[in-house]
C-alpha atoms as a PDB file:
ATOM      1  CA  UNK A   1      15.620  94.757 -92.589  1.00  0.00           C
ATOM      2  CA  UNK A   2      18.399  95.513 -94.955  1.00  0.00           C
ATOM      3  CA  UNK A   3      18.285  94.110 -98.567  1.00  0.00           C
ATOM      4  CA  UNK A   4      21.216  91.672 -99.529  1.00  0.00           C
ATOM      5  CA  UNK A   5      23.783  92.982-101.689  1.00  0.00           C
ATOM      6  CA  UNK A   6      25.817  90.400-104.121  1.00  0.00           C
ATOM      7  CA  UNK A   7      29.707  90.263-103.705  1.00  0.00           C
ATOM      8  CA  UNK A   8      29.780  91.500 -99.932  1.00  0.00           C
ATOM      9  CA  UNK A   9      30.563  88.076 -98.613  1.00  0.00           C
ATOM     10  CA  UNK A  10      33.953  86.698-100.391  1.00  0.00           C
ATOM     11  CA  UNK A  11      32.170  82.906 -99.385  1.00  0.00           C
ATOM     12  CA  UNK A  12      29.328  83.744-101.674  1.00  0.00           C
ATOM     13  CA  UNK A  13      30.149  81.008-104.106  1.00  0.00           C
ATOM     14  CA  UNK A  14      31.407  78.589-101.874  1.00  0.00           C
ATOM     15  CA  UNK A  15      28.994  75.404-100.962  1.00  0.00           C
ATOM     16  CA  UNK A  16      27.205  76.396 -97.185  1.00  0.00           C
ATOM     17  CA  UNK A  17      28.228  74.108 -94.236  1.00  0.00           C
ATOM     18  CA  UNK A  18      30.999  71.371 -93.811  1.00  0.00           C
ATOM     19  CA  UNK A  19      31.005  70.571 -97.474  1.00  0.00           C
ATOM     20  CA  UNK A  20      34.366  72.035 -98.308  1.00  0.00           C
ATOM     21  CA  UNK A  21      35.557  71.481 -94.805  1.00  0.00           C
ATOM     22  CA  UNK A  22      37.908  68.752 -93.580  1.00  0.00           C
ATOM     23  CA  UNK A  23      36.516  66.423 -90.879  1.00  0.00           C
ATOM     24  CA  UNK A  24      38.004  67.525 -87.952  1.00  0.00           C
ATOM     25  CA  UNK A  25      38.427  71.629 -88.823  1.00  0.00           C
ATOM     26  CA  UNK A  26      36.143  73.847 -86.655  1.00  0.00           C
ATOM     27  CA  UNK A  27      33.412  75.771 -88.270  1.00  0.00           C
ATOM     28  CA  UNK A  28      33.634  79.632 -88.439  1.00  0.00           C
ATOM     29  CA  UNK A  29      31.917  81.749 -85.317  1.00  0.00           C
ATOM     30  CA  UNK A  30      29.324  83.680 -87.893  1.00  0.00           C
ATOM     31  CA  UNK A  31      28.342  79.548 -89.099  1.00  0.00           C
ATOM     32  CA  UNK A  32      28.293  78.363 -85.811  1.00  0.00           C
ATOM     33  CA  UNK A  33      25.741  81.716 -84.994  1.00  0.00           C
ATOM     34  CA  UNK A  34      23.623  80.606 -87.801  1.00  0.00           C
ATOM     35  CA  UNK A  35      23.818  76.722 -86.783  1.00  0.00           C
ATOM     36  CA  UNK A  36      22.097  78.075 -83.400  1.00  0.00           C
ATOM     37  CA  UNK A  37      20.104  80.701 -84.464  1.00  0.00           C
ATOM     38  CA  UNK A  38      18.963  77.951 -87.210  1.00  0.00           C
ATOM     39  CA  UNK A  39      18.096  75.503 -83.958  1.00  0.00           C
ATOM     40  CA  UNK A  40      16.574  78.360 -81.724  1.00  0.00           C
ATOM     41  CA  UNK A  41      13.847  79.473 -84.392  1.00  0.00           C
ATOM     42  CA  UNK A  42      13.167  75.466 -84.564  1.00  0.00           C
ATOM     43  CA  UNK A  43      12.721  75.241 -81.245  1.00  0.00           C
ATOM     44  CA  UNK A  44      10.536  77.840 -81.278  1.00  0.00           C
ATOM     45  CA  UNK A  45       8.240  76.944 -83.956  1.00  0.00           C
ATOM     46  CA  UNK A  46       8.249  73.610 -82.006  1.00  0.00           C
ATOM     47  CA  UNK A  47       6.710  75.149 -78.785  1.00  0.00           C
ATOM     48  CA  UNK A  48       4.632  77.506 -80.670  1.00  0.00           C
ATOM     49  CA  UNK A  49       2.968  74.520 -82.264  1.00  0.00           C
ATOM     50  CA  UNK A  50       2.852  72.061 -79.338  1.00  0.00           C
ATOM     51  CA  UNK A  51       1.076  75.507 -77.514  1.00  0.00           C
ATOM     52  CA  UNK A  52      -1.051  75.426 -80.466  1.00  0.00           C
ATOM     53  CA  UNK A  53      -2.200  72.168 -80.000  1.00  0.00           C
ATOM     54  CA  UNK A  54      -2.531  72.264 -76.126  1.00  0.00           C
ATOM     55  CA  UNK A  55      -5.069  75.405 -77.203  1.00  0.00           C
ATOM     56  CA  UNK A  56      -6.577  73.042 -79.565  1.00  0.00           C
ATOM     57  CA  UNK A  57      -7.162  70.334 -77.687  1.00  0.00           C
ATOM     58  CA  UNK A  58      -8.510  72.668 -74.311  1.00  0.00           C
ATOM     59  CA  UNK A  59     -10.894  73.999 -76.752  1.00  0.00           C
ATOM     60  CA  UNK A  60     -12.071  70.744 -78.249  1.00  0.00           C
ATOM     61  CA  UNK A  61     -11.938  69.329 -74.374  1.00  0.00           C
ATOM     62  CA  UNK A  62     -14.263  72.341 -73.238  1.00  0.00           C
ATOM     63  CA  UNK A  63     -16.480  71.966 -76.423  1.00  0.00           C
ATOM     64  CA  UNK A  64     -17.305  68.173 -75.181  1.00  0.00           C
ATOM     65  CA  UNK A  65     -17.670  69.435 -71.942  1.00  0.00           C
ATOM     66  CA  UNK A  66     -19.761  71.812 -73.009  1.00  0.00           C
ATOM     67  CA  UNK A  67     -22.560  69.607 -74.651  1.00  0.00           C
ATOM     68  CA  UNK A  68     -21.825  66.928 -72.176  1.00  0.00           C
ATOM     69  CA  UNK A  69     -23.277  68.952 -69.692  1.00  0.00           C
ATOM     70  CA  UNK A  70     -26.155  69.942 -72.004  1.00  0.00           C
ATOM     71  CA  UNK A  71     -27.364  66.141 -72.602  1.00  0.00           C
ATOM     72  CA  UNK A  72     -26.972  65.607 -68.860  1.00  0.00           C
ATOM     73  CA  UNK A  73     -29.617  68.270 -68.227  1.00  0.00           C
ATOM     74  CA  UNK A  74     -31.791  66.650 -70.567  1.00  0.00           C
ATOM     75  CA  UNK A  75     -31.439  63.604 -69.357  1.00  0.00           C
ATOM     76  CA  UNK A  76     -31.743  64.981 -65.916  1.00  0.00           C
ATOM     77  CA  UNK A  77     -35.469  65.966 -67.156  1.00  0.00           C
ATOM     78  CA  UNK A  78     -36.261  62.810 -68.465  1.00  0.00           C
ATOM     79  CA  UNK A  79     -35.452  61.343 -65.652  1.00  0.00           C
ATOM     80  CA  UNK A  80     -37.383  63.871 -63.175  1.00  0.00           C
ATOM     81  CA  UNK A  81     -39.982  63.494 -66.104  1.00  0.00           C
ATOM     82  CA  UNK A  82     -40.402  59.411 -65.927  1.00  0.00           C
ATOM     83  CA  UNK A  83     -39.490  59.350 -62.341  1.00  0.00           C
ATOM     84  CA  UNK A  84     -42.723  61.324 -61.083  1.00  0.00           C
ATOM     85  CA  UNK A  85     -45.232  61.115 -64.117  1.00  0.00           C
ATOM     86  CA  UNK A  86     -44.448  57.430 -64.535  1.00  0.00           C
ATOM     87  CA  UNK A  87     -45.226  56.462 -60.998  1.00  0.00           C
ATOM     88  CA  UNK A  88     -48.306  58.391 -61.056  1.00  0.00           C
ATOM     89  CA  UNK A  89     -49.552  57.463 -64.280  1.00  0.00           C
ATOM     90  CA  UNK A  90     -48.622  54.112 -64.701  1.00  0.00           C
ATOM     91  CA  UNK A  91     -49.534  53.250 -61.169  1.00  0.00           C
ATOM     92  CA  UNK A  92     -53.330  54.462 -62.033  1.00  0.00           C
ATOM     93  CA  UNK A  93     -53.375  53.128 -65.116  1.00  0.00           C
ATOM     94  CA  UNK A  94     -51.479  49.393 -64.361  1.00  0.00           C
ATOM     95  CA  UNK A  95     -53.013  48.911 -61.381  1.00  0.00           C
ATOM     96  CA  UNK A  96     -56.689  49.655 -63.424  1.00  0.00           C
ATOM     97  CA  UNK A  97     -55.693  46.922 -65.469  1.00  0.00           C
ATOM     98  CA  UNK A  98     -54.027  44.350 -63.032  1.00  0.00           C
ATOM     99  CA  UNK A  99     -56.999  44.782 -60.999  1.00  0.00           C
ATOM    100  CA  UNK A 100     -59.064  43.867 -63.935  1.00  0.00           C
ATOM    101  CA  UNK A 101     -57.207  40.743 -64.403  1.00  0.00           C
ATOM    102  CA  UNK A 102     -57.874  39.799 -61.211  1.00  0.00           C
ATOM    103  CA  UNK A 103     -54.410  40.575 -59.641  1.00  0.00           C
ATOM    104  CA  UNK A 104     -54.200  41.807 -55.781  1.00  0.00           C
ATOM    105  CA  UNK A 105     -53.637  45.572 -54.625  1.00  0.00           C
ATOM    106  CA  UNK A 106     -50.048  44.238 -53.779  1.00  0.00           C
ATOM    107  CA  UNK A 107     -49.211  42.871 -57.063  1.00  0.00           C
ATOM    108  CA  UNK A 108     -50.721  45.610 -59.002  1.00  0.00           C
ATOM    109  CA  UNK A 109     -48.930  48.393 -57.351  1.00  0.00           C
ATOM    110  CA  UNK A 110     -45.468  46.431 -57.313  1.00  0.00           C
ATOM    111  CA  UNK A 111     -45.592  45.518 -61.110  1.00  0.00           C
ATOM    112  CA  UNK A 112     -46.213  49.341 -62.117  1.00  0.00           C
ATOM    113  CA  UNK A 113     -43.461  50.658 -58.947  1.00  0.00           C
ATOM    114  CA  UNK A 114     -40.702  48.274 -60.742  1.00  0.00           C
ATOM    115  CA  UNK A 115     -41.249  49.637 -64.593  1.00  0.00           C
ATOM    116  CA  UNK A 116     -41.262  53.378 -63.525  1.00  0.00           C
ATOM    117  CA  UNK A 117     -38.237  52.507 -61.411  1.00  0.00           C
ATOM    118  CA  UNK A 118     -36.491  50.666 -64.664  1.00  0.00           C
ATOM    119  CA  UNK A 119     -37.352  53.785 -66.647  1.00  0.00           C
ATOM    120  CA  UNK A 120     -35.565  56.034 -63.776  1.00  0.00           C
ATOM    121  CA  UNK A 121     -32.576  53.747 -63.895  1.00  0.00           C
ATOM    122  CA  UNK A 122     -31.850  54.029 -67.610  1.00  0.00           C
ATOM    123  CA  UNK A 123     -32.091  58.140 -67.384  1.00  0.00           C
ATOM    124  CA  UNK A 124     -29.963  57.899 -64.123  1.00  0.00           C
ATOM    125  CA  UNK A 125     -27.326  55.913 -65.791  1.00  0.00           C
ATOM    126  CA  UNK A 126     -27.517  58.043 -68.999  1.00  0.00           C
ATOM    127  CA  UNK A 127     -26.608  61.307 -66.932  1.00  0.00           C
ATOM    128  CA  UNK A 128     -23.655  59.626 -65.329  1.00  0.00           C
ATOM    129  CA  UNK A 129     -22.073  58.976 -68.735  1.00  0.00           C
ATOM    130  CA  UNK A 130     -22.900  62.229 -70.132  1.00  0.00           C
ATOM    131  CA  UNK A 131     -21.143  63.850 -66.748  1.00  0.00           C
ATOM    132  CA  UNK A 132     -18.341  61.480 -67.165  1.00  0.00           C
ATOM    133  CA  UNK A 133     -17.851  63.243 -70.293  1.00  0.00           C
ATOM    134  CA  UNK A 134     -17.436  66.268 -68.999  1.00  0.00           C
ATOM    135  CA  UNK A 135     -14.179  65.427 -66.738  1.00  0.00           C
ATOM    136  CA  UNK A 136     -11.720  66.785 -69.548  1.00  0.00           C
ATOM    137  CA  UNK A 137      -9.691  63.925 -69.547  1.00  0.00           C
ATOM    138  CA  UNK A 138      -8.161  64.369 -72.525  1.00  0.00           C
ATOM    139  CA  UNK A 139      -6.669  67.228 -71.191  1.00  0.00           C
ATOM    140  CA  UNK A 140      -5.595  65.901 -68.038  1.00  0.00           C
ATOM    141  CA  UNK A 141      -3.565  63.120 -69.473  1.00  0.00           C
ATOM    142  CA  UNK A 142      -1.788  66.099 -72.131  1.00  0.00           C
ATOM    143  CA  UNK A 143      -1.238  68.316 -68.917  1.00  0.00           C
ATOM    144  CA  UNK A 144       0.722  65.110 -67.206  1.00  0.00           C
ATOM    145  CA  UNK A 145       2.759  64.254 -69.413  1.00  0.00           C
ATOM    146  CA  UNK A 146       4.000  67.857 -70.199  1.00  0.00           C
ATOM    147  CA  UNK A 147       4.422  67.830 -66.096  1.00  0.00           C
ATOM    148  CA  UNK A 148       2.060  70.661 -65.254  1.00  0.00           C
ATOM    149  CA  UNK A 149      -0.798  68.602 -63.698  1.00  0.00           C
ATOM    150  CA  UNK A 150      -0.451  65.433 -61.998  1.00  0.00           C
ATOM    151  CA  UNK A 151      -2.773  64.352 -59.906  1.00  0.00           C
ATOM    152  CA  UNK A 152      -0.567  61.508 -58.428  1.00  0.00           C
ATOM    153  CA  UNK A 153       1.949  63.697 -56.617  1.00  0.00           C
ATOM    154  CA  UNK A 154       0.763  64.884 -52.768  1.00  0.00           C
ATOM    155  CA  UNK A 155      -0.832  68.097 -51.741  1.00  0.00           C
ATOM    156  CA  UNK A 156       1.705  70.374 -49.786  1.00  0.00           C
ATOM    157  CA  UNK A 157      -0.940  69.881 -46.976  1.00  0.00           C
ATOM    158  CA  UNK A 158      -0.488  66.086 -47.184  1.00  0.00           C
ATOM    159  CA  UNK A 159       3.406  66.176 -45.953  1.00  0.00           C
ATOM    160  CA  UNK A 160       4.809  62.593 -45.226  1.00  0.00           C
ATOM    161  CA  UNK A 161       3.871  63.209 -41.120  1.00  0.00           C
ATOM    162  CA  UNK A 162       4.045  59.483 -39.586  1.00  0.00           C
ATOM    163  CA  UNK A 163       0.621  58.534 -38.035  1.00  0.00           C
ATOM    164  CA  UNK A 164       0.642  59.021 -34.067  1.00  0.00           C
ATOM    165  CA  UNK A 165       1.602  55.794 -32.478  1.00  0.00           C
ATOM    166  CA  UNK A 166      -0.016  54.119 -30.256  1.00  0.00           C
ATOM    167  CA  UNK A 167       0.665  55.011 -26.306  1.00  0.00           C
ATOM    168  CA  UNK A 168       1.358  51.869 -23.773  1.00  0.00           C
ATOM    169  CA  UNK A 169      -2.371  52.599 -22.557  1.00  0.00           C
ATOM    170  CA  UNK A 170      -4.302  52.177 -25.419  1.00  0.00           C
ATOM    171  CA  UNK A 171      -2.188  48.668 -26.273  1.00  0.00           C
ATOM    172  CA  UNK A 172      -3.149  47.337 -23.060  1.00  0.00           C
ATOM    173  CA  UNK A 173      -7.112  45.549 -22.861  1.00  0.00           C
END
């Protein structure tokens, strides 16, 4: 890059831009250059940090993801956990004590089979909102707008073929 040397350009002292100009008198080329060159390195910069942000954003998506799919394991094992040790040992245990109070065999068994079945709901329902975290939907909704991923528009395999119509045969009973 070369170093700037004072009194090359006769404009030096003159005020940049249409400040000395008259309202309808065309600016020079070498302005008109900068005036773009100006706007390209915006638009640059602008892209740059939009990209920057998309990166961002994938990584913070991917990072939720991430320990989404972590809890969802866990909960995974507390489920397995409740939904095997539960109905083993809270079906000896309960029906011990039902029996004791002087429920039947029926009663007893269907009291401890409907909490170990609550317990297995809960975990169930706590791994589908852990894995609904990890669907990156942040990053879907960035990707549509920008027009790269849209999940609205039809496969190429879907093409708009009519469905077959029916035949005179098939109409008749």
């Amino acid at each position: 890059m070369t170093e700037r040397v004072t009194g090359e350009d006769p404009r030096e002292g003159q005020p940049a831009g249409s400040a000395t100009r008259a309202p309808g008198e065309v600016p020079n080329l070498d302005e008109s250059v900068r005036r773009v060159r100006a706007a390209a390195k915006e638009t640059l910069g602008s892209g740059l940090d939009t990209g920057r942000a998309l990166r961002k954003l994938v990584s913070a998506d991917f990072a939720l993801a991430r320990s989404a799919l972590g809890r969802a394991l866990a909960w995974s094992a507390v489920s397995v956990v409740f939904g095997a040790s539960a109905w083993l040992l809270a079906m000896g245990a309960a029906i011990a004590l039902l029996q004791s109070w002087g429920l039947s065999w029926l009663a007893s068994i269907s009291i401890a089979m409907a909490i170990s079945l609550l317990v297995t709901a809960l975990a169930a329902w706590r791994v589908s909102v852990f894995f609904d975290h990890a669907g990156m939907h942040a990053t879907r909704r960035q990707l549509t707008r920008l027009g790269l991923f849209s999940e609205s528009t039809p496969d190429e395999d879907d093409e708009a073929t009519p469905p077959p119509r029916p035949t005179q045969q098939s109409r008749t009973p």
